[in-house]
Protein backbone atom coordinates (compact mmCIF):
# COMPACT_ATOMS: atom_id res chain seq x y z
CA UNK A 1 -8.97 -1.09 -12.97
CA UNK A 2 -5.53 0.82 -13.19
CA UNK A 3 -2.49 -1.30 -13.52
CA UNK A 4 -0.10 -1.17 -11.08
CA UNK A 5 3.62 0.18 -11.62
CA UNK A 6 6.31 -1.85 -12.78
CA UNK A 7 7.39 -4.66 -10.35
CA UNK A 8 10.19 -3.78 -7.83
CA UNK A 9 9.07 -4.55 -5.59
CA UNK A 10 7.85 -1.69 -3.78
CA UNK A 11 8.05 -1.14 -0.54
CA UNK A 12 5.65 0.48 1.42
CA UNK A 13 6.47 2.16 5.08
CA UNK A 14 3.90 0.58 7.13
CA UNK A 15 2.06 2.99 9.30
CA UNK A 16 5.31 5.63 7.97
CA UNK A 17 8.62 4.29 9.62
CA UNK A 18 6.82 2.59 12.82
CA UNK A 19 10.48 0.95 13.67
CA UNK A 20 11.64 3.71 14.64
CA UNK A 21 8.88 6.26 15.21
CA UNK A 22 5.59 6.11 17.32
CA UNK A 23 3.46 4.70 14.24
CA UNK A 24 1.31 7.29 12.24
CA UNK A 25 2.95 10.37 13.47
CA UNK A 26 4.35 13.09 11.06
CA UNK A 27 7.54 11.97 11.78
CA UNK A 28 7.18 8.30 10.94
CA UNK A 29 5.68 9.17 7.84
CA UNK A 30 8.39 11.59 6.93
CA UNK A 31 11.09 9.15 8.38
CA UNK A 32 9.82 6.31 5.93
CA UNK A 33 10.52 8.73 2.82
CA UNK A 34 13.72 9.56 3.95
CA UNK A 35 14.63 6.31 4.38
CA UNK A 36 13.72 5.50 0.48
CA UNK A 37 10.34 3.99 1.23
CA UNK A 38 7.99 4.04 -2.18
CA UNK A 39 4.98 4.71 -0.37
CA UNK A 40 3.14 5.42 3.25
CA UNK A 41 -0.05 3.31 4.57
CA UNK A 42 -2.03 5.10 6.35
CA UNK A 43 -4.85 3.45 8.58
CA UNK A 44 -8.16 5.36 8.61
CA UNK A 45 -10.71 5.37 11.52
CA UNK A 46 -13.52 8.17 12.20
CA UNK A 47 -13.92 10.49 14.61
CA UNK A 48 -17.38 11.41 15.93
CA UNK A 49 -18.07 13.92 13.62
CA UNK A 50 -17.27 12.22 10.71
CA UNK A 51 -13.42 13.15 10.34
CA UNK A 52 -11.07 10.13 8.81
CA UNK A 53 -8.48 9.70 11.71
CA UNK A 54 -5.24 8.29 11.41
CA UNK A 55 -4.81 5.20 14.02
CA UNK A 56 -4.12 1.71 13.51
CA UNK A 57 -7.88 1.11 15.37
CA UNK A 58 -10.55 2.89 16.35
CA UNK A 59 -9.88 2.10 20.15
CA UNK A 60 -6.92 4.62 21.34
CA UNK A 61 -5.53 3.56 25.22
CA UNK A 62 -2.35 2.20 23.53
CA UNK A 63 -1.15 4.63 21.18
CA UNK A 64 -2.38 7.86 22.66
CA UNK A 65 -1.86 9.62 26.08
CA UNK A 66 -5.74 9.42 26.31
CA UNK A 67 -5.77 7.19 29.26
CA UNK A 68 -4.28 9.76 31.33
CA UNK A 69 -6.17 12.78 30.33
CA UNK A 70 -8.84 13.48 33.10
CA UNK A 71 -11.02 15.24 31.38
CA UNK A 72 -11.22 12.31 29.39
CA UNK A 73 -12.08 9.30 32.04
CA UNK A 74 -15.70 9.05 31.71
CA UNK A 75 -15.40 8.04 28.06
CA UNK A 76 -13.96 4.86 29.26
CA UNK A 77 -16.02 2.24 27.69
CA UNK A 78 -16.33 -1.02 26.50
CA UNK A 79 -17.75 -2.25 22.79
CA UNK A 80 -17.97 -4.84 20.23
CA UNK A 81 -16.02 -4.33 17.60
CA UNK A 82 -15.69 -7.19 14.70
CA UNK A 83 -17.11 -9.61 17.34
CA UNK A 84 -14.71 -8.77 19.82
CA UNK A 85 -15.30 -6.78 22.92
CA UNK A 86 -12.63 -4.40 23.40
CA UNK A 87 -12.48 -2.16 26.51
CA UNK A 88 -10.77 1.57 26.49
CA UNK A 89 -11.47 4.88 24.38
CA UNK A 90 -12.55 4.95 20.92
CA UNK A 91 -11.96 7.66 17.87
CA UNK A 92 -15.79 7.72 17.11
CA UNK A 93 -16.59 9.60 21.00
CA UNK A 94 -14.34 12.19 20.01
CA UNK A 95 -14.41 15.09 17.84
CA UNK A 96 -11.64 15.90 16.10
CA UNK A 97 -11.66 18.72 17.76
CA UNK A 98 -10.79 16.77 20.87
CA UNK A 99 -8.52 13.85 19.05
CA UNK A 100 -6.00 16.39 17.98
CA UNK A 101 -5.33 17.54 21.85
CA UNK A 102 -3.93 14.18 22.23
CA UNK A 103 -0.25 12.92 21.92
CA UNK A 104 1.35 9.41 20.36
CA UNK A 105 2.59 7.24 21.85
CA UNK A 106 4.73 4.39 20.59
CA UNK A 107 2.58 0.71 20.75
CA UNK A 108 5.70 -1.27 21.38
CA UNK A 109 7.06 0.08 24.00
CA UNK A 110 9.54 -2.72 25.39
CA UNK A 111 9.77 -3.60 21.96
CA UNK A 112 10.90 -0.28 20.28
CA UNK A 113 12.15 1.94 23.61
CA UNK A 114 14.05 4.31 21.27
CA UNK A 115 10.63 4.94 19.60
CA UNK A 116 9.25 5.17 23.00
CA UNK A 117 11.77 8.15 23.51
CA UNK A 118 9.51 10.42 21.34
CA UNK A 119 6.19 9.62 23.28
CA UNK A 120 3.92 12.06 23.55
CA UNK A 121 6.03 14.62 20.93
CA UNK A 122 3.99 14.24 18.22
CA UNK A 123 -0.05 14.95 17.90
CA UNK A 124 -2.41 12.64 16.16
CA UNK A 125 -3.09 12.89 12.14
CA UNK A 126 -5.94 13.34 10.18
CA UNK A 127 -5.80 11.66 6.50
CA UNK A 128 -5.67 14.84 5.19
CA UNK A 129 -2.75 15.52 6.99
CA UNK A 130 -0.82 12.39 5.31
CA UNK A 131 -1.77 12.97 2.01
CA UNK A 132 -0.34 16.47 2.39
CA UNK A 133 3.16 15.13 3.66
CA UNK A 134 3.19 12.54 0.93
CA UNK A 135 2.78 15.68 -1.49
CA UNK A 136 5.16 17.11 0.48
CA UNK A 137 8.31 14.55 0.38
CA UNK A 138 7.52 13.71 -3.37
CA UNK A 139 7.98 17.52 -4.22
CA UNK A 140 11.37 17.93 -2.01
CA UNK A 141 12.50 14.48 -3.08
CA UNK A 142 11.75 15.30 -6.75
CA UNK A 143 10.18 11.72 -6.95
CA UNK A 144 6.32 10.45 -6.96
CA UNK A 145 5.03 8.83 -4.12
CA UNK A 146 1.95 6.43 -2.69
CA UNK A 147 -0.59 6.66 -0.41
CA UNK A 148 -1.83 3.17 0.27
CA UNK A 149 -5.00 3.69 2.33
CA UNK A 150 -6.62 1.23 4.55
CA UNK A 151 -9.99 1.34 5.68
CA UNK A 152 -10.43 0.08 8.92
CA UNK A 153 -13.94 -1.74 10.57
CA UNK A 154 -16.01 -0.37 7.50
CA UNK A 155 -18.68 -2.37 8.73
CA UNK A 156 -18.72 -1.24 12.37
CA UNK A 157 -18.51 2.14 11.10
CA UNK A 158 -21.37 1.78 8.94
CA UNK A 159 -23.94 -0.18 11.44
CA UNK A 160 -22.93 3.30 14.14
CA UNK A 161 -24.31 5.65 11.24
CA UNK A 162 -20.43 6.40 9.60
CA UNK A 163 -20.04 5.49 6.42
CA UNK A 164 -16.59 5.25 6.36
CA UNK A 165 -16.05 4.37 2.63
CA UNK A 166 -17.83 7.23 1.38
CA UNK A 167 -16.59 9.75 4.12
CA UNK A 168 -12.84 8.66 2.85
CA UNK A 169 -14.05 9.07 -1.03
CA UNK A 170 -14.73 12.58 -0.64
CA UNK A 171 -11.68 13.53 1.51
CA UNK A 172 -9.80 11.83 -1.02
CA UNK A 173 -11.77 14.04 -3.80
CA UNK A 174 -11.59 17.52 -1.56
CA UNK A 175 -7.13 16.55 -1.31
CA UNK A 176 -7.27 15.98 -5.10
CA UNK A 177 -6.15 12.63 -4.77
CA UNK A 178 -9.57 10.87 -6.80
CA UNK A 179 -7.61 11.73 -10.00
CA UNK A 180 -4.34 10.22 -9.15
CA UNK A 181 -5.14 6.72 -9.21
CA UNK A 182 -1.00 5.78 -10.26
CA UNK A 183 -0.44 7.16 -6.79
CA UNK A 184 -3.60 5.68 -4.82
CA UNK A 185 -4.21 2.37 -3.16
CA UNK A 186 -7.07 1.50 -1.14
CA UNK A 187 -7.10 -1.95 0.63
CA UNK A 188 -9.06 -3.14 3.82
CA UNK A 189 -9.65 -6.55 5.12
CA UNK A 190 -13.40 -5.95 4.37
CA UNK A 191 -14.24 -6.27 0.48
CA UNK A 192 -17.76 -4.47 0.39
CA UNK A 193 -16.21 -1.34 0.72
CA UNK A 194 -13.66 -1.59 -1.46
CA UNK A 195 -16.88 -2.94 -4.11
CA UNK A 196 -18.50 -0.02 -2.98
CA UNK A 197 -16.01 2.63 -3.40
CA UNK A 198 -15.14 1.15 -7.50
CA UNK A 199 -18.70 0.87 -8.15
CA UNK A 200 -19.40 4.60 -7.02
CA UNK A 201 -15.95 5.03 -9.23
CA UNK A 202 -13.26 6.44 -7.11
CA UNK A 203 -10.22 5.92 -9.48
CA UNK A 204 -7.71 3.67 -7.50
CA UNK A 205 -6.04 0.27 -7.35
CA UNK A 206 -8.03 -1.82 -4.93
CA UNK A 207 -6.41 -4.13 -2.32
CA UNK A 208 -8.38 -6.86 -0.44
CA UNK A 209 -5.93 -7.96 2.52
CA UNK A 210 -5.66 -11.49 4.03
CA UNK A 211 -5.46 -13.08 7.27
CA UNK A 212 -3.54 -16.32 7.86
CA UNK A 213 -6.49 -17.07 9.46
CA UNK A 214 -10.20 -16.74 10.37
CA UNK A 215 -12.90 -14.54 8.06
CA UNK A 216 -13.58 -11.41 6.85
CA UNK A 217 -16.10 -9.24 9.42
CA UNK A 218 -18.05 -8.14 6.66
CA UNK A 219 -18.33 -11.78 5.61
CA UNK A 220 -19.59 -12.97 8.84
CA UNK A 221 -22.10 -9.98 9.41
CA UNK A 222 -23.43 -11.45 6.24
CA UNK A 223 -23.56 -15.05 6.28
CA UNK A 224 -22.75 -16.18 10.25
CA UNK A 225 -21.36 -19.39 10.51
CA UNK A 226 -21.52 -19.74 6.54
CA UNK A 227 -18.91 -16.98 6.05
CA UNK A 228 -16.28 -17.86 3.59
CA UNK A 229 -12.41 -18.08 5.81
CA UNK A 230 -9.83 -16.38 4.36
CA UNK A 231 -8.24 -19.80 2.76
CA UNK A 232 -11.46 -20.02 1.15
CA UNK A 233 -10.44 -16.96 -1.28
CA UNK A 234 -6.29 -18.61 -1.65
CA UNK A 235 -7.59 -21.65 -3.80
CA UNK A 236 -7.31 -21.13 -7.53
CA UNK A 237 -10.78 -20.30 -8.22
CA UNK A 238 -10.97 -18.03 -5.27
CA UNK A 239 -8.23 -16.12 -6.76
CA UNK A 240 -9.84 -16.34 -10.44
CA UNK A 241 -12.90 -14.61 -8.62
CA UNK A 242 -10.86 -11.75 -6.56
CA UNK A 243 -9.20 -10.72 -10.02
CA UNK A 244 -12.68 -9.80 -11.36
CA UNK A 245 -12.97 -8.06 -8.60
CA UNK A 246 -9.82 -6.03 -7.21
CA UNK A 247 -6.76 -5.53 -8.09
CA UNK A 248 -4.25 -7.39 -5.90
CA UNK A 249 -4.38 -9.30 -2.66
CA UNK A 250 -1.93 -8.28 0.62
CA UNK A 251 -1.10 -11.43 2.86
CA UNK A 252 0.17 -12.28 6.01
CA UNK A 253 3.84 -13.54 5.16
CA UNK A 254 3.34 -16.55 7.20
CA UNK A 255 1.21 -17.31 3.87
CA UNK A 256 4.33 -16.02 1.87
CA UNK A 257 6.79 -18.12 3.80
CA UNK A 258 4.90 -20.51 6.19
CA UNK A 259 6.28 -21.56 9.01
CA UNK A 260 6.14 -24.45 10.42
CA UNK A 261 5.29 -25.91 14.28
CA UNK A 262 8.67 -24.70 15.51
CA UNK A 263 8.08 -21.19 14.07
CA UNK A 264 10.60 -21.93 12.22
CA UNK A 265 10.12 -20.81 8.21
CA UNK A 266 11.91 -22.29 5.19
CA UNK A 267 10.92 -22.29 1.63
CA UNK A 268 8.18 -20.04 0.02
CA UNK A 269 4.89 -21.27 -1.11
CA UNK A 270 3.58 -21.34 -4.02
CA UNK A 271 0.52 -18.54 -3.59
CA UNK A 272 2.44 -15.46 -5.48
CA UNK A 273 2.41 -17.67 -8.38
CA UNK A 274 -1.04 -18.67 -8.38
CA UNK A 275 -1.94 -15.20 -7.22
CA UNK A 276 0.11 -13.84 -10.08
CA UNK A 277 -1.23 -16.55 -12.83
CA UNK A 278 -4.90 -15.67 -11.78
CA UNK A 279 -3.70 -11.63 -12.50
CA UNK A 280 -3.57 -10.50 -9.49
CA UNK A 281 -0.37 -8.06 -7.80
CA UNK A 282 0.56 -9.36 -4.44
CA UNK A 283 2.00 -7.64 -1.37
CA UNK A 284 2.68 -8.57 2.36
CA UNK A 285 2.97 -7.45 5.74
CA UNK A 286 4.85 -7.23 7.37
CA UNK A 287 8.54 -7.13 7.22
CA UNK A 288 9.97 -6.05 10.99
CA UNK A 289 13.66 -7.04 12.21
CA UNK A 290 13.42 -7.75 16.05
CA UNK A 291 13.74 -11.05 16.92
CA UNK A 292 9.81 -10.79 18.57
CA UNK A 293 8.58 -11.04 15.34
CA UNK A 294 11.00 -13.08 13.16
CA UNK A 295 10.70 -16.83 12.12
CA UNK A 296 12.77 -19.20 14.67
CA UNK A 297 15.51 -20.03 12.84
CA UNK A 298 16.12 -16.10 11.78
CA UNK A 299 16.33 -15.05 15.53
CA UNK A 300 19.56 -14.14 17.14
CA UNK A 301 19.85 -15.03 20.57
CA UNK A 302 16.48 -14.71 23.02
CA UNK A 303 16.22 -10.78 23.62
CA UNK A 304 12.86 -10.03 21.95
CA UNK A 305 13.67 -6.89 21.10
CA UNK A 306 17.09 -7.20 19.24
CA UNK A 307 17.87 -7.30 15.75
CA UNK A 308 17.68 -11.40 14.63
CA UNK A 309 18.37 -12.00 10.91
CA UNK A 310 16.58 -9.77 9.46
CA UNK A 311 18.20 -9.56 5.49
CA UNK A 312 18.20 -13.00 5.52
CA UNK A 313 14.57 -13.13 6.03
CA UNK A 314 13.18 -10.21 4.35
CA UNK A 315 15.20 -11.58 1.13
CA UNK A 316 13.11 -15.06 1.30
CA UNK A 317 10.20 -12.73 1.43
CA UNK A 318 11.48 -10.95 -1.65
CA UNK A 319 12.42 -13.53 -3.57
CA UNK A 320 9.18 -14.95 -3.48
CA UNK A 321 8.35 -12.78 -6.11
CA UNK A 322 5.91 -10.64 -4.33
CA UNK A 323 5.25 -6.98 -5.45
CA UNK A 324 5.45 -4.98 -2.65
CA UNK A 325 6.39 -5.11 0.77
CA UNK A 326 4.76 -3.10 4.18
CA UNK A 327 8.29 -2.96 6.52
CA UNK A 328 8.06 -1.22 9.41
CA UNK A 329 11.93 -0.14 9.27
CA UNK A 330 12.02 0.73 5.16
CA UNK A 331 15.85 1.23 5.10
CA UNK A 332 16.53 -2.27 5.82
CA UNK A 333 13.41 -3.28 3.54
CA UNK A 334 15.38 -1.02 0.62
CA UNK A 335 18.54 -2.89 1.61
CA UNK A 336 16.90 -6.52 1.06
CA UNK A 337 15.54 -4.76 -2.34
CA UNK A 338 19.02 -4.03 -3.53
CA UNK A 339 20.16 -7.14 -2.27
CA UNK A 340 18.26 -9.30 -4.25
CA UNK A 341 18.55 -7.17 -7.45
CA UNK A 342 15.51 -4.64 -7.04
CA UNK A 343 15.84 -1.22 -7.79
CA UNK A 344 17.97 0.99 -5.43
């Protein structure tokens, strides 16, 4: 396994700069290295013939204008995905053909409104396409940058006939990006693939991310009601195990800085050490400054959508001694950085 870079901590521009940006557009991702972010994460789904697609999940109605294309209405449908049945339109009916007609569309819309402003500006991405503006920024900024990939429902994809591991593996090969494994993370929520994609040796540093709560899908599919929870792999010998195994772990920061029945959050916990002891790198997600999404006592007065505390918070986060951070506005992430003595 490939070390990763010295400790920063990084910070990573979580679907590109989705603050301020309909997430996963060109212009969040360019945004997010303008704004001094380290790296990009890109979230890959398939389309139906097999292209990796750029969306947070494979089911489209709330980040697309796909609801309101006509020609478009009969693929209205409802699946299981993970267990859960979602209703709406889904990357894997499409072509690609067809996915890059439609438009973005920011998630948050009474959230982010200024974001909102750009709806329907900017097309869809293919992973391809992201790689090629990291490559891109790094060459006008003079600076390397990451690509931290995640791999989204691997195994939904895989029980509908789309192996979504390999499919990414060679688009990651064709970009030229399977030899630049100090630039490369792959993570997903679901370790087989990322076991999959090191045995079949794709040079990378593997992430396995964790929930605050509940199990990994591919863990259920496996065992049912036997299915190891997520706290299952935060104990010190569930650590000791991940370490032979990937290369870091990516948590929820309520596991960073729990908070408590309030939702109020005070001091850290003590799973970056362990994590870090047991030799693995540890990041979070994710770092976001409206008050929606803040701990209590870091909000500033009850509209959801202003800015609450936000330094103060993402520099508890920091200090924790984590080594990387997903933000979804990476200027103020950068700002906590320098705050706390990180690099500029």
């Amino acid at each position: 396994m490939t070390p990763l870079p010295p400790a920063r901590p990084l910070v990573i521009g979580h679907r590109g700069a989705s603050g301020y940006r309909p997430e996963h557009t060109a212009s969040a991702y360019e945004l997010a290295f303008a704004l001094g972010a380290d790296a990009v994460e890109p979230d890959v789904v398939l389309s139906l013939d097999g292209v990796p697609v750029v969306r947070h999940e494979n089911e489209i109605s709330g980040t697309t204008d796909v609801s309101t294309r006509g020609e478009f209405a009969s693929r209205r449908t409802t699946k299981s995905v993970d267990g859960e049945a979602l209703s709406g339109w889904f990357t894997e009916d499409f072509t690609w053909a067809e996915l890059g007609t439609l438009k973005a569309r920011e998630r948050l819309p009474a959230i982010r409104p200024s974001s909102a402003s750009f709806d329907d500006r900017f097309g869809i991405l293919r992973l391809s396409d992201v790689l090629k503006i990291v490559d891109d920024c790094a060459s006008e900024q003079g600076v390397a940058r990451s690509a931290v990939v995640e791999l989204k429902h691997a195994t939904y994809f895989d029980s509908i006939g789309l192996p979504l591991g390999e499919i990414v593996a060679a688009e990651l090969a064709d970009a030229g990006w399977s030899e630049r494994p100090e630039q490369l993370v792959v993570e997903s929520f679901e370790k087989t693939v990322l076991a999959g994609l090191a045995a079949a040796g794709l040079p990378a540093r593997y992430v396995f991310l964790l929930e605050a709560s509940g199990a990994p899908f591919d863990e259920i599919a496996r065992s049912g009601a036997k299915a190891r929870d997520y706290a299952a792999f935060l104990t010190d010998d569930g650590l000791a195990a991940l370490a032979a195994e990937v290369d870091g772990i990516s948590l929820d920061t309520a596991l960073i800085v729990p908070r408590d029945l309030t939702g109020a959050a005070h001091a850290p916990s003590d799973v970056v050490h362990r994590a870090h002891a047991a030799g693995l790198d540890v990041f979070t997600w994710t770092l976001r400054a409206e008050n929606r999404f803040l701990p209590r006592n870091y909000r500033i007065g009850h509209d959801k959508a202003a800015h609450g505390q936000w330094e103060q918070y993402f520099r508890s986060v920091l200090e924790s001694g984590v080594d990387g951070v997903f933000a979804d506005q990476p200027d103020l992430a950068v700002a906590a950085r320098s705050a706390v003595g990180g690099a500029a």
